[in-house]
C-alpha atoms as a PDB file:
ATOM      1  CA  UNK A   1       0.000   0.000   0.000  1.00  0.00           C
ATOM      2  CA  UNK A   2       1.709   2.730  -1.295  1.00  0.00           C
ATOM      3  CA  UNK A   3       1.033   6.639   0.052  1.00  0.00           C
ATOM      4  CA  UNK A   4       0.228   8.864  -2.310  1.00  0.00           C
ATOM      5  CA  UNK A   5       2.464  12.105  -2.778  1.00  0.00           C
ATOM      6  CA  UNK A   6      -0.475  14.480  -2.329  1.00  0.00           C
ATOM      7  CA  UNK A   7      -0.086  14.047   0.768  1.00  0.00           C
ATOM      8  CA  UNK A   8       1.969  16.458   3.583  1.00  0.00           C
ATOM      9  CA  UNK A   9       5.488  15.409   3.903  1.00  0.00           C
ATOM     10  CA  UNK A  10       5.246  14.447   7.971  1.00  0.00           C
ATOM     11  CA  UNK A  11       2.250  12.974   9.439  1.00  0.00           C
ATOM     12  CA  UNK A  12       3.144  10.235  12.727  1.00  0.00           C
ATOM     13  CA  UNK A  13       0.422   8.431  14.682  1.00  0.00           C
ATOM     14  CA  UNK A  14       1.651   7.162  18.253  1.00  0.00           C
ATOM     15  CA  UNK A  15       0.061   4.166  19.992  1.00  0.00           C
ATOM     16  CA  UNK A  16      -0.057   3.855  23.849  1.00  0.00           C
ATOM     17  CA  UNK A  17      -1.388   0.406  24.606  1.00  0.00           C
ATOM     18  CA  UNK A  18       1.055  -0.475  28.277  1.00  0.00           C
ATOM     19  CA  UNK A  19      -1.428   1.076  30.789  1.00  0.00           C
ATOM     20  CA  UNK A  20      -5.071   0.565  31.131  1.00  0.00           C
ATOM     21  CA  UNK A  21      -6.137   3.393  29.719  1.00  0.00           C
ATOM     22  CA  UNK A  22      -5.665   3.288  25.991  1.00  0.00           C
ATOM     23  CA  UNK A  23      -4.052   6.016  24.153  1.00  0.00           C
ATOM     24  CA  UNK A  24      -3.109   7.644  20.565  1.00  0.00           C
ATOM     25  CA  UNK A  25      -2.426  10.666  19.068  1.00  0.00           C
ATOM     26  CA  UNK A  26      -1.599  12.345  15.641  1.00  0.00           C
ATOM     27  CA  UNK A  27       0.850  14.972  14.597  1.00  0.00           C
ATOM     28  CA  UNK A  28       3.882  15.815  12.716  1.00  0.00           C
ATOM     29  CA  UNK A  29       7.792  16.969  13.022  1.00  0.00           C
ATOM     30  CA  UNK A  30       6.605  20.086  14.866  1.00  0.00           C
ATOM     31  CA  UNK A  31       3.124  19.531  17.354  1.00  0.00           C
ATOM     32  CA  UNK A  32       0.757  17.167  18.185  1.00  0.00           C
ATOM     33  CA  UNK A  33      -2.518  17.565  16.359  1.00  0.00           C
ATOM     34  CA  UNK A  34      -5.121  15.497  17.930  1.00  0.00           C
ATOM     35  CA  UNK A  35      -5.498  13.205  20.765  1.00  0.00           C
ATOM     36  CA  UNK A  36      -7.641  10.237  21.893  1.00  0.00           C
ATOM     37  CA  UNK A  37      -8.363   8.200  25.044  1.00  0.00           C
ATOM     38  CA  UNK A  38     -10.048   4.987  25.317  1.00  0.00           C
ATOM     39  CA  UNK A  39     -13.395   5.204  27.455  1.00  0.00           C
ATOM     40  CA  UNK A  40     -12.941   1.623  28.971  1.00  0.00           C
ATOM     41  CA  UNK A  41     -10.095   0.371  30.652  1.00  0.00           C
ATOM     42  CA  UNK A  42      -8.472  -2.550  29.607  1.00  0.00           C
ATOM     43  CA  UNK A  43     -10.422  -2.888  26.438  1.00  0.00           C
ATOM     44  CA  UNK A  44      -7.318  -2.057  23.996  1.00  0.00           C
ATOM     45  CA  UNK A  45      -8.513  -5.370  21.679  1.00  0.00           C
ATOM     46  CA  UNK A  46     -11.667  -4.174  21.114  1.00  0.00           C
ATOM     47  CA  UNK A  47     -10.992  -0.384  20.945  1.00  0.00           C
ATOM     48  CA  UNK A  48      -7.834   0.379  19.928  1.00  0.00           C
ATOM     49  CA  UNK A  49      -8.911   0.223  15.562  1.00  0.00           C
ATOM     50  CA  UNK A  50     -12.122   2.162  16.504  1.00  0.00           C
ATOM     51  CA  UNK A  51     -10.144   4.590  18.083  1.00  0.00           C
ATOM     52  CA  UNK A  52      -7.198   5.193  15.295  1.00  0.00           C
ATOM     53  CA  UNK A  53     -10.049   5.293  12.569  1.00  0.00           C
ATOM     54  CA  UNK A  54     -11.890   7.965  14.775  1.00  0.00           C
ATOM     55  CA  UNK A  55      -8.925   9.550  15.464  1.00  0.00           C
ATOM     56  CA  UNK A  56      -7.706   9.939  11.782  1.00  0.00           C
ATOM     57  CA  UNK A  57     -11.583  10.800  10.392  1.00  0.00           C
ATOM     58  CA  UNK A  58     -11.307  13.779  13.071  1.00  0.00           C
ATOM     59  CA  UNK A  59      -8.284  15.342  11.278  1.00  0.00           C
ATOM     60  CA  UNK A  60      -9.760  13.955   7.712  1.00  0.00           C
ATOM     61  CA  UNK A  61      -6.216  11.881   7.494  1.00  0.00           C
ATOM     62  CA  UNK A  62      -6.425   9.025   5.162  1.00  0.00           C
ATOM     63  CA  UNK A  63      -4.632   6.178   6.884  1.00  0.00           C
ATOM     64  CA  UNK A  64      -2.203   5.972   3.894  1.00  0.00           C
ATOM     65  CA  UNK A  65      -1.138   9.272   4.314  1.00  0.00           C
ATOM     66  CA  UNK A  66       0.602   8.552   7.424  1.00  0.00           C
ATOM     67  CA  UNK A  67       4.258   8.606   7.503  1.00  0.00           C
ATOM     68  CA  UNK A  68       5.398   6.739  10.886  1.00  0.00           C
ATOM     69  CA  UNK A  69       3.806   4.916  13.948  1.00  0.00           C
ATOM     70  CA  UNK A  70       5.351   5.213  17.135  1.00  0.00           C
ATOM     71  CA  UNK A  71       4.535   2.866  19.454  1.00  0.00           C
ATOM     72  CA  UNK A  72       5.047   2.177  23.777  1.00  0.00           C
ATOM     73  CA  UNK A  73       7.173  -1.034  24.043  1.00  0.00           C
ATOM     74  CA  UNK A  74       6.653  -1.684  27.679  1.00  0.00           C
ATOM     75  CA  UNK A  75       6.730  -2.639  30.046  1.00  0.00           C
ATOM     76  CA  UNK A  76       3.472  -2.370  31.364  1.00  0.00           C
ATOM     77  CA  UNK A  77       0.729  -4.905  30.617  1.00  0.00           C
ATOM     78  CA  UNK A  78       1.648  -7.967  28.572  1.00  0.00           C
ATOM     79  CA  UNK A  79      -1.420  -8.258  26.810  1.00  0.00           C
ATOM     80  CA  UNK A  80      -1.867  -4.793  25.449  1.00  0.00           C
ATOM     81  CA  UNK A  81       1.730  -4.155  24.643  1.00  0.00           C
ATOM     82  CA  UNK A  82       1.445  -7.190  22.309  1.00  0.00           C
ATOM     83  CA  UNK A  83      -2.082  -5.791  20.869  1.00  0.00           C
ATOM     84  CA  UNK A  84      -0.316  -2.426  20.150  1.00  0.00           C
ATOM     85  CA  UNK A  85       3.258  -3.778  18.983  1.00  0.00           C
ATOM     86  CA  UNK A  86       0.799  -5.960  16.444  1.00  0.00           C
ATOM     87  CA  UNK A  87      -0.967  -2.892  15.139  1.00  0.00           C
ATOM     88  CA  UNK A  88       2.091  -0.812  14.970  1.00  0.00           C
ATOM     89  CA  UNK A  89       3.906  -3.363  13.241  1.00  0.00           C
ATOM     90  CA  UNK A  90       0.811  -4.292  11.031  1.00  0.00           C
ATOM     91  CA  UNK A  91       0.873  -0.711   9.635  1.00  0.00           C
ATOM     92  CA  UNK A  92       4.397  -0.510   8.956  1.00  0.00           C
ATOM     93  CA  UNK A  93       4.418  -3.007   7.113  1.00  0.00           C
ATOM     94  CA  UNK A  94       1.355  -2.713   5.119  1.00  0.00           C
ATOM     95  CA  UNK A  95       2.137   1.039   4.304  1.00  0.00           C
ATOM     96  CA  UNK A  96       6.232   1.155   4.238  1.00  0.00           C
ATOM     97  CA  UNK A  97       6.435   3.537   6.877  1.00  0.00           C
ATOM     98  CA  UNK A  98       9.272   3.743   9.652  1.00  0.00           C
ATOM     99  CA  UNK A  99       8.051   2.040  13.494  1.00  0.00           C
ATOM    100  CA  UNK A 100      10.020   3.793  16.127  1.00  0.00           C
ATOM    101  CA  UNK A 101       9.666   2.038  20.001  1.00  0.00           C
ATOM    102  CA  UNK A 102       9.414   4.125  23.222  1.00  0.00           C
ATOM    103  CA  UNK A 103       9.837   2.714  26.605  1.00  0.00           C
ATOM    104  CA  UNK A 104       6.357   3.295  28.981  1.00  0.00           C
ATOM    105  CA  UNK A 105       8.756   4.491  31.977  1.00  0.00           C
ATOM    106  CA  UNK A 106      10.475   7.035  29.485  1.00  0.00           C
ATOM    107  CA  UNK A 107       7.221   8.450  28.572  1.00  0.00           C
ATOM    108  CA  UNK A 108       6.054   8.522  31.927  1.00  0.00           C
ATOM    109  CA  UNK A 109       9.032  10.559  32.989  1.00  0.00           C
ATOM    110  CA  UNK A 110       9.073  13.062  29.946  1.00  0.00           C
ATOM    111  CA  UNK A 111       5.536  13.820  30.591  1.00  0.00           C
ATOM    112  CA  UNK A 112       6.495  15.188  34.510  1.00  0.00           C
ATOM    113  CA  UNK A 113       5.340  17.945  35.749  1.00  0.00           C
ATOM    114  CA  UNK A 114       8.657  18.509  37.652  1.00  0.00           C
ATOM    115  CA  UNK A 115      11.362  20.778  38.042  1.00  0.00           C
ATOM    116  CA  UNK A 116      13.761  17.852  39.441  1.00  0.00           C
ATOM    117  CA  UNK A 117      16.698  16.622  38.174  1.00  0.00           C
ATOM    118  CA  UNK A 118      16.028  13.142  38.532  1.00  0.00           C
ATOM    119  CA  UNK A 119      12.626  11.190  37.843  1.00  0.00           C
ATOM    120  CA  UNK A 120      11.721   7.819  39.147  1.00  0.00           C
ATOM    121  CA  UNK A 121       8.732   6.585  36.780  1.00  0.00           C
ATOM    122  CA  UNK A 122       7.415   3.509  38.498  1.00  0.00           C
ATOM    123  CA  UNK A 123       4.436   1.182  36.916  1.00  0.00           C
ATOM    124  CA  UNK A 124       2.940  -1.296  39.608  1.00  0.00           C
ATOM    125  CA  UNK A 125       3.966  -4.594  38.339  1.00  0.00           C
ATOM    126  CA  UNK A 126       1.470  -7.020  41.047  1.00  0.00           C
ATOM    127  CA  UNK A 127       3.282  -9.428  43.360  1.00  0.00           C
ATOM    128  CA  UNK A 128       4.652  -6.707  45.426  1.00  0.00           C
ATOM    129  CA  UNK A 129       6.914  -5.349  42.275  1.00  0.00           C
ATOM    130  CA  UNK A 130       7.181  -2.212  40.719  1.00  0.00           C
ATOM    131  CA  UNK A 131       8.540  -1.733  36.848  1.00  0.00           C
ATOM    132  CA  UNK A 132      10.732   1.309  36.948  1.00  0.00           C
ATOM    133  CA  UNK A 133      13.989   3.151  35.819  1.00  0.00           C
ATOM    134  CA  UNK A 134      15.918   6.375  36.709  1.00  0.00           C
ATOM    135  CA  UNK A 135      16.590   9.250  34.634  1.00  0.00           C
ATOM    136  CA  UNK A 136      18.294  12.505  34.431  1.00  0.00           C
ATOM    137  CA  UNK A 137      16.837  15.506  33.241  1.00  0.00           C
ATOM    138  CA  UNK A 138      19.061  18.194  31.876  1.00  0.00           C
ATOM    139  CA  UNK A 139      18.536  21.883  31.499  1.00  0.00           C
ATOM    140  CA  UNK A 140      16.801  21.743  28.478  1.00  0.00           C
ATOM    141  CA  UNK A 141      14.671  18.790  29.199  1.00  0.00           C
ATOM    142  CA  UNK A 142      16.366  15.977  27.654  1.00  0.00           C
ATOM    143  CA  UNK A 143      16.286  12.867  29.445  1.00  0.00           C
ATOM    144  CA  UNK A 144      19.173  10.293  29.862  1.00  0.00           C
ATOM    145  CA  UNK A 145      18.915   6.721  31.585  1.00  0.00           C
ATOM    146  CA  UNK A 146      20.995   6.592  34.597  1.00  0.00           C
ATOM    147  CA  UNK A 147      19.205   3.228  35.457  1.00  0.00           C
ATOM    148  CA  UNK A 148      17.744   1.369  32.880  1.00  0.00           C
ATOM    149  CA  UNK A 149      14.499  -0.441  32.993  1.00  0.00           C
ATOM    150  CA  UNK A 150      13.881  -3.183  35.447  1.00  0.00           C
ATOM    151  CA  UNK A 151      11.775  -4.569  37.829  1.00  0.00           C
ATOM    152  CA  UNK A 152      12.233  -4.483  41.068  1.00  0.00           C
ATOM    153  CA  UNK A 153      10.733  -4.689  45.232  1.00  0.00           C
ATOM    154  CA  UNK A 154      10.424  -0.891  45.916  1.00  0.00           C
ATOM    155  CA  UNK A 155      11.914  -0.497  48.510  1.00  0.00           C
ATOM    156  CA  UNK A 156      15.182  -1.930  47.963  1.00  0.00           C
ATOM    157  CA  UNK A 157      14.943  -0.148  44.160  1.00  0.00           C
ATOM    158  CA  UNK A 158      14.283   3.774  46.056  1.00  0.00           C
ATOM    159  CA  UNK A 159      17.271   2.884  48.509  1.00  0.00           C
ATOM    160  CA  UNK A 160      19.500   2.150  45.752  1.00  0.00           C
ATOM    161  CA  UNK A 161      17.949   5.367  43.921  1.00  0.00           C
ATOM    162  CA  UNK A 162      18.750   7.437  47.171  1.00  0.00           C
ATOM    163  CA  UNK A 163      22.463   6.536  47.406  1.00  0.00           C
ATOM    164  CA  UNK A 164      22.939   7.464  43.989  1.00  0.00           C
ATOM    165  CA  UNK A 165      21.272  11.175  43.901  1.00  0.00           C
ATOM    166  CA  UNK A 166      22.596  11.744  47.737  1.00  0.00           C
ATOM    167  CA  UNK A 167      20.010  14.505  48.682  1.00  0.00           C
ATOM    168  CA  UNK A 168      18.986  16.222  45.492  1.00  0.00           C
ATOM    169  CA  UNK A 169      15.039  15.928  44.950  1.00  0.00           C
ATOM    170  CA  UNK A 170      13.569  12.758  43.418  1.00  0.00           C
ATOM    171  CA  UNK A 171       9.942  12.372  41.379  1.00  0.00           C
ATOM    172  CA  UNK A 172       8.672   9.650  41.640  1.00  0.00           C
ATOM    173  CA  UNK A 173       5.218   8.701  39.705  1.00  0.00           C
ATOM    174  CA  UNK A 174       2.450   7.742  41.727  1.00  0.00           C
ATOM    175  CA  UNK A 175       1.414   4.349  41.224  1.00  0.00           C
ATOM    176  CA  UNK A 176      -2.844   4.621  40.580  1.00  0.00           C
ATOM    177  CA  UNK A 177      -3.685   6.678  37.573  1.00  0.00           C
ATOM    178  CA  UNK A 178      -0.275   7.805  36.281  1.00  0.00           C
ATOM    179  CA  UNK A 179      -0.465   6.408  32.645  1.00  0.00           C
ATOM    180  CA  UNK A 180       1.725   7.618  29.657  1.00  0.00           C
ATOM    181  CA  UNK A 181       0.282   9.746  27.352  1.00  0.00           C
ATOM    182  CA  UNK A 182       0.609   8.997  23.059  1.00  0.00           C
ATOM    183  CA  UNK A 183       1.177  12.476  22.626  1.00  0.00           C
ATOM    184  CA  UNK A 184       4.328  12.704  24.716  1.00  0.00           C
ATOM    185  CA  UNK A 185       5.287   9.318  22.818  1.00  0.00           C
ATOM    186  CA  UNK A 186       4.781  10.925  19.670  1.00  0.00           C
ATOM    187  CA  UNK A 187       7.002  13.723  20.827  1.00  0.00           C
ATOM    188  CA  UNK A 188      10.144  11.620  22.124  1.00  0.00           C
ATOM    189  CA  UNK A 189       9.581   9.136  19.070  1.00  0.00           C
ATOM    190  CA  UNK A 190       9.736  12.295  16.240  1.00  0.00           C
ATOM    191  CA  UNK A 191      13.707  12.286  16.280  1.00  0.00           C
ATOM    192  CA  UNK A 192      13.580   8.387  15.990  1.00  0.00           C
ATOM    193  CA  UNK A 193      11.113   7.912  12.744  1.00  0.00           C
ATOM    194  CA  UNK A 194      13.244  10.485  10.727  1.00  0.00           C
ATOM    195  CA  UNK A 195      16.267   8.001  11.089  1.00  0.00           C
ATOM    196  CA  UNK A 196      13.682   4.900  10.604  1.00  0.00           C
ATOM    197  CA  UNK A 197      13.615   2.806   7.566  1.00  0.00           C
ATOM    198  CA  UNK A 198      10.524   1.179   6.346  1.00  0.00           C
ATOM    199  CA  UNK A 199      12.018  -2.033   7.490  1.00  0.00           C
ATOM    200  CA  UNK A 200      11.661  -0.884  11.143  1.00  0.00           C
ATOM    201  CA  UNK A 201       8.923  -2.199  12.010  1.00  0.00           C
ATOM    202  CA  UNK A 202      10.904  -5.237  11.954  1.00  0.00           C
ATOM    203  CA  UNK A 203      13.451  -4.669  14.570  1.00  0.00           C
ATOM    204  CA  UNK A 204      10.410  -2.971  17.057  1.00  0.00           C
ATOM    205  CA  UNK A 205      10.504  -5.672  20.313  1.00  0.00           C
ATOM    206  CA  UNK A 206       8.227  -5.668  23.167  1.00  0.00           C
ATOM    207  CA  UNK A 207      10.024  -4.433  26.765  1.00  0.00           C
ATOM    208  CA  UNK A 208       8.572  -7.209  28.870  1.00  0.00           C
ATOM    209  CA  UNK A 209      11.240  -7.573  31.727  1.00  0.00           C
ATOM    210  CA  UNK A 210       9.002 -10.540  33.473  1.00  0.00           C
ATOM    211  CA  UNK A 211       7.100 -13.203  31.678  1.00  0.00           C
ATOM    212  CA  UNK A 212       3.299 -13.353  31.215  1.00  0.00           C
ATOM    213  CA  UNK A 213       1.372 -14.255  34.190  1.00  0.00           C
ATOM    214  CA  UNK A 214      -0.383 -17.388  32.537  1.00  0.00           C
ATOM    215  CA  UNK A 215       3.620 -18.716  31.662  1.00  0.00           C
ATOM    216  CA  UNK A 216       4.625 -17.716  35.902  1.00  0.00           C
ATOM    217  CA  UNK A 217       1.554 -19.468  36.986  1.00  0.00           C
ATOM    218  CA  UNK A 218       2.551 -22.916  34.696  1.00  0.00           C
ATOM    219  CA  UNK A 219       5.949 -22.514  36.445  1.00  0.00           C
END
């Protein structure tokens, strides 16, 4: 499916799928154009195509004129980070457009309300766990991992945060409610998708960190 060259040079649709809440947006190199947000919670399967094509009819974008999909890799919930990896992928393909993956936890911590240095994004990950990371903020809001993704008991994982930042001021996300948004996605993902190739979508792979809960309970 090839897109037509009518068409606007940039236009990126991001797919949030880790949290309950589902999540997309639409925009270009410059701003975010539109937003969405599932109704239901946990519902991505049966939502998340209603929601692109309502999404897309709202800003009159054909679905071939899009130019990238950026998509949350995890971790976060196995089951809708596999439904929104499929669709990303799915499109990438079937269009020959770039696929650029953003960590949940990343997006999480770019989307902070914060004037701290360092930001703790945490996702509750059941059993007592949280899924979390550490990262650096500098002055111009760029984020670097100091900590990379894991998943860990939390409080062993803030002590070992602690002794690293000595006293400086910590964010940490709240655990209920604090979901990452597509349009931040979109934003961290724009610098990615320009050095994409259409073959991308290829190389995209799901940041699980612990197995499915169907394979822990066989074990």
């Amino acid at each position: 499916m090839k897109r037509p060259a009518l068409y606007p040079s940039k236009r990126y649709l991001a797919i949030e799928t880790s949290s309950p809440r589902l999540s997309l947006a639409l925009g270009d190199e410059k701003r975010i154009v539109a937003t969405y947000t599932g109704a239901q919670d946990w519902r991505h399967a049966e939502t998340l195509f209603a929601g692109i094509e309502k999404l897309l009819r709202r800003r009159q974008w054909p679905i071939q004129s899009l130019t990238g999909v950026a998509v949350s890799i995890g971790p976060g919930s196995f089951t809708g980070i596999r439904i929104g990896l499929a669709a990303a992928r799915a499109l990438g393909q079937a269009l020959s457009i770039p696929v650029a993956g953003i960590s949940s936890l990343e997006t999480i911590a770019a989307g902070a309300q914060t004037r701290s240095r360092w930001l703790m994004p945490q996702i509750d990950a059941l059993r007592g766990q949280i899924f979390s990371a550490l990262l650096e903020k500098d002055a111009v809001g760029r984020l670097r991992r100091v900590f990379v993704e894991t998943m860990a008991d939390p409080g062993s994982w803030k002590k070992k945060v602690k002794r690293h930042i000595g006293k400086e001021s910590l964010w940490i996300s709240p655990l209920k409610g604090c979901y990452p948004e597509a349009g931040v996605l979109l934003t961290l993902a724009i610098s990615k998708l320009a050095l994409q190739d259409p073959e991308s979508y290829t190389s995209v792979l799901p940041l699980y960190i612990r197995q499915a809960a169907a394979v822990e309970r066989r074990r």
